[in-house]
Protein backbone atom coordinates (compact mmCIF):
# COMPACT_ATOMS: atom_id res chain seq x y z
CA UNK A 1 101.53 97.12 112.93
CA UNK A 2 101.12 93.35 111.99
CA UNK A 3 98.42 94.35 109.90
CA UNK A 4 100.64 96.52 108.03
CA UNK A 5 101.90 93.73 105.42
CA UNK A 6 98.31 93.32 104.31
CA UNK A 7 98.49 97.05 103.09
CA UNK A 8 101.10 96.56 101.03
CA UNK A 9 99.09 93.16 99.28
CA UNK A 10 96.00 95.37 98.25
CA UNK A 11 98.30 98.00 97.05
CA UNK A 12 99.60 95.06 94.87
CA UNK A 13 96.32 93.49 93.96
CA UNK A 14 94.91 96.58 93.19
CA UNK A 15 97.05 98.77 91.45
CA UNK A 16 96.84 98.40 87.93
CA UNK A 17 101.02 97.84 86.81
CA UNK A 18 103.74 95.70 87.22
CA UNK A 19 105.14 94.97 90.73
CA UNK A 20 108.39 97.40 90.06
CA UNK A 21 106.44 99.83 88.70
CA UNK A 22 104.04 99.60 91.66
CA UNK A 23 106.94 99.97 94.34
CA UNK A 24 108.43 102.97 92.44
CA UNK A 25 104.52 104.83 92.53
CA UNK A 26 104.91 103.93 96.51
CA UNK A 27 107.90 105.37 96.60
CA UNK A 28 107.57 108.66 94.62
CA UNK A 29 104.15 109.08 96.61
CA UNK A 30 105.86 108.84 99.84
CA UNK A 31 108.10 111.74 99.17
CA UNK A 32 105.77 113.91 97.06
CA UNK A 33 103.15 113.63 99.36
CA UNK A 34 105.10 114.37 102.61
CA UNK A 35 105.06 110.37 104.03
CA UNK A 36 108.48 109.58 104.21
CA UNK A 37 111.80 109.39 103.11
CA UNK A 38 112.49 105.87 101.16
CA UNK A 39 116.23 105.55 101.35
CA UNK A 40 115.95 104.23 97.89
CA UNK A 41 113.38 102.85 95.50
CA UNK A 42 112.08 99.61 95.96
CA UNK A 43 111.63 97.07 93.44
CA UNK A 44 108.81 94.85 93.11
CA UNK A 45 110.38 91.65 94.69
CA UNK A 46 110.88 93.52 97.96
CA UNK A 47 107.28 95.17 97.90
CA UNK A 48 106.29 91.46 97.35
CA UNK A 49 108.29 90.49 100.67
CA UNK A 50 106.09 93.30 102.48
CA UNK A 51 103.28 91.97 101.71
CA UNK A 52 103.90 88.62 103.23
CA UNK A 53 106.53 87.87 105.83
CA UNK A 54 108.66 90.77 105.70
CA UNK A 55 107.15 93.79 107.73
CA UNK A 56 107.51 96.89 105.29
CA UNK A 57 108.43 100.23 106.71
CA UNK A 58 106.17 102.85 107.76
CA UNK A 59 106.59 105.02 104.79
CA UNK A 60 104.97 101.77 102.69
CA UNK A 61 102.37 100.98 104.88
CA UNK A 62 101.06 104.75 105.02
CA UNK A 63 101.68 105.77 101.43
CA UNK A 64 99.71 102.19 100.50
CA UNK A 65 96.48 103.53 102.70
CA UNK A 66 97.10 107.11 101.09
CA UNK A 67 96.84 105.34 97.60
CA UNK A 68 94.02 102.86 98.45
CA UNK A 69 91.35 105.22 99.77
CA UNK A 70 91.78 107.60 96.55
CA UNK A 71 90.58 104.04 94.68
CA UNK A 72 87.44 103.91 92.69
CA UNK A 73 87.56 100.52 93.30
CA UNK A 74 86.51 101.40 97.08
CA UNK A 75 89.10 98.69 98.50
CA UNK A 76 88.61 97.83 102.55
CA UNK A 77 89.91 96.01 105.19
CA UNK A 78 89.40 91.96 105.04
CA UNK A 79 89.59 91.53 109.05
CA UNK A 80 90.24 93.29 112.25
CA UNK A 81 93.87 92.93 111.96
CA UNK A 82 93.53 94.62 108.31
CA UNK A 83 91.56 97.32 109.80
CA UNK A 84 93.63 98.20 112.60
CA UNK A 85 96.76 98.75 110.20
CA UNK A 86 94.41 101.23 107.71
CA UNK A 87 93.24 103.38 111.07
CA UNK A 88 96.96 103.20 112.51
CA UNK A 89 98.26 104.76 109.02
CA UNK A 90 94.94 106.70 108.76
CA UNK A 91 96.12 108.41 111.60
CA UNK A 92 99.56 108.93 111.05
CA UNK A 93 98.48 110.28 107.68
CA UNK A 94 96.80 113.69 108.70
CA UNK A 95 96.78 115.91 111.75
CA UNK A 96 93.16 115.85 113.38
CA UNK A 97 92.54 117.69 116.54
CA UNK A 98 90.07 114.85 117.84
CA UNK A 99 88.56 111.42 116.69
CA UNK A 100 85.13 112.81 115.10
CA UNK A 101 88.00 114.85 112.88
CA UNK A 102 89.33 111.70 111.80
CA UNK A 103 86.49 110.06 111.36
CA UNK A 104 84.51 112.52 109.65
CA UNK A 105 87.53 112.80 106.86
CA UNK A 106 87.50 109.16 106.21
CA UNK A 107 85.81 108.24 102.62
CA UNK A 108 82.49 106.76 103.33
CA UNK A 109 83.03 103.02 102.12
CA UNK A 110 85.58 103.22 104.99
CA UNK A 111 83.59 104.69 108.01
CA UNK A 112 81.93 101.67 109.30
CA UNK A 113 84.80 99.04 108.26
CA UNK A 114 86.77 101.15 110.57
CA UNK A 115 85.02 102.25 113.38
CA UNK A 116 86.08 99.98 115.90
CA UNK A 117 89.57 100.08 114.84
CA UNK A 118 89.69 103.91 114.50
CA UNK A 119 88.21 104.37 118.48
CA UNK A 120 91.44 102.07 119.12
CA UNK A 121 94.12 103.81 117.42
CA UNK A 122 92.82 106.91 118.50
CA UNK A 123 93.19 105.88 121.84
CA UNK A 124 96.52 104.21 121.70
CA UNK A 125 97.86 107.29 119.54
CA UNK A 126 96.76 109.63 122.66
CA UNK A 127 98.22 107.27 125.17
CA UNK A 128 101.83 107.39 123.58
CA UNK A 129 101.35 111.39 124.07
CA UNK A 130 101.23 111.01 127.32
CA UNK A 131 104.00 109.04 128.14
């Protein structure tokens, strides 16, 4: 989850608007695609506090990776810390029934970047189930 911070900065690098406008395309994303509920719009100051020393909620973090691998621009993680935040979301994304699944669905500029990171959420996602 410390990685997650660092989604919300490419999200705000990349996308191509204004920071408010850029937290209100996170937000309506979040709800129309099903990953989560923002109890109210952010504006671009506070999407500019996630992606430094604020952690931003879930719904940010995984509507930012949902955003950023439709990208032509074929945006991936700058470190390991990075990476593990894209798998963690990745995962929490989409329902696969086992890590080849989630692998296999990942765009293909993100497969290797990944890899390492994806084996590790994968197993710390199946862990939790267990407890």
């Amino acid at each position: 989850m410390r990685g997650t911070p660092r989604l919300v900065r490419h999200w705000l690098m990349l996308g191509q608007a204004d920071p408010d406008r850029l937290a209100m395309i996170l937000a309506d994303t979040a709800r129309l695609a099903g990953l989560g509920e923002p109890e109210s719009d952010p504006d671009g100051q506070t999407l500019s506090e996630w992606s430094g020393p604020r952690q931003p909620p879930l719904w940010a973090a995984r509507t930012a990776v949902f955003l950023l691998v439709q990208m032509p621009a074929c945006p991936t993680p700058e470190d390991e810390e990075d990476a593990c935040a894209w798998a963690y979301c990745w995962l929490r994304n989409r329902e696969f029934h086992d890590i080849d699944a989630a692998r296999d669905a990942l765009p293909a500029h993100l497969r290797e970047p990944l890899a390492g990171a994806l084996d590790a959420a994968w197993a710390d996602r199946e862990a939790q189930r267990l407890i």
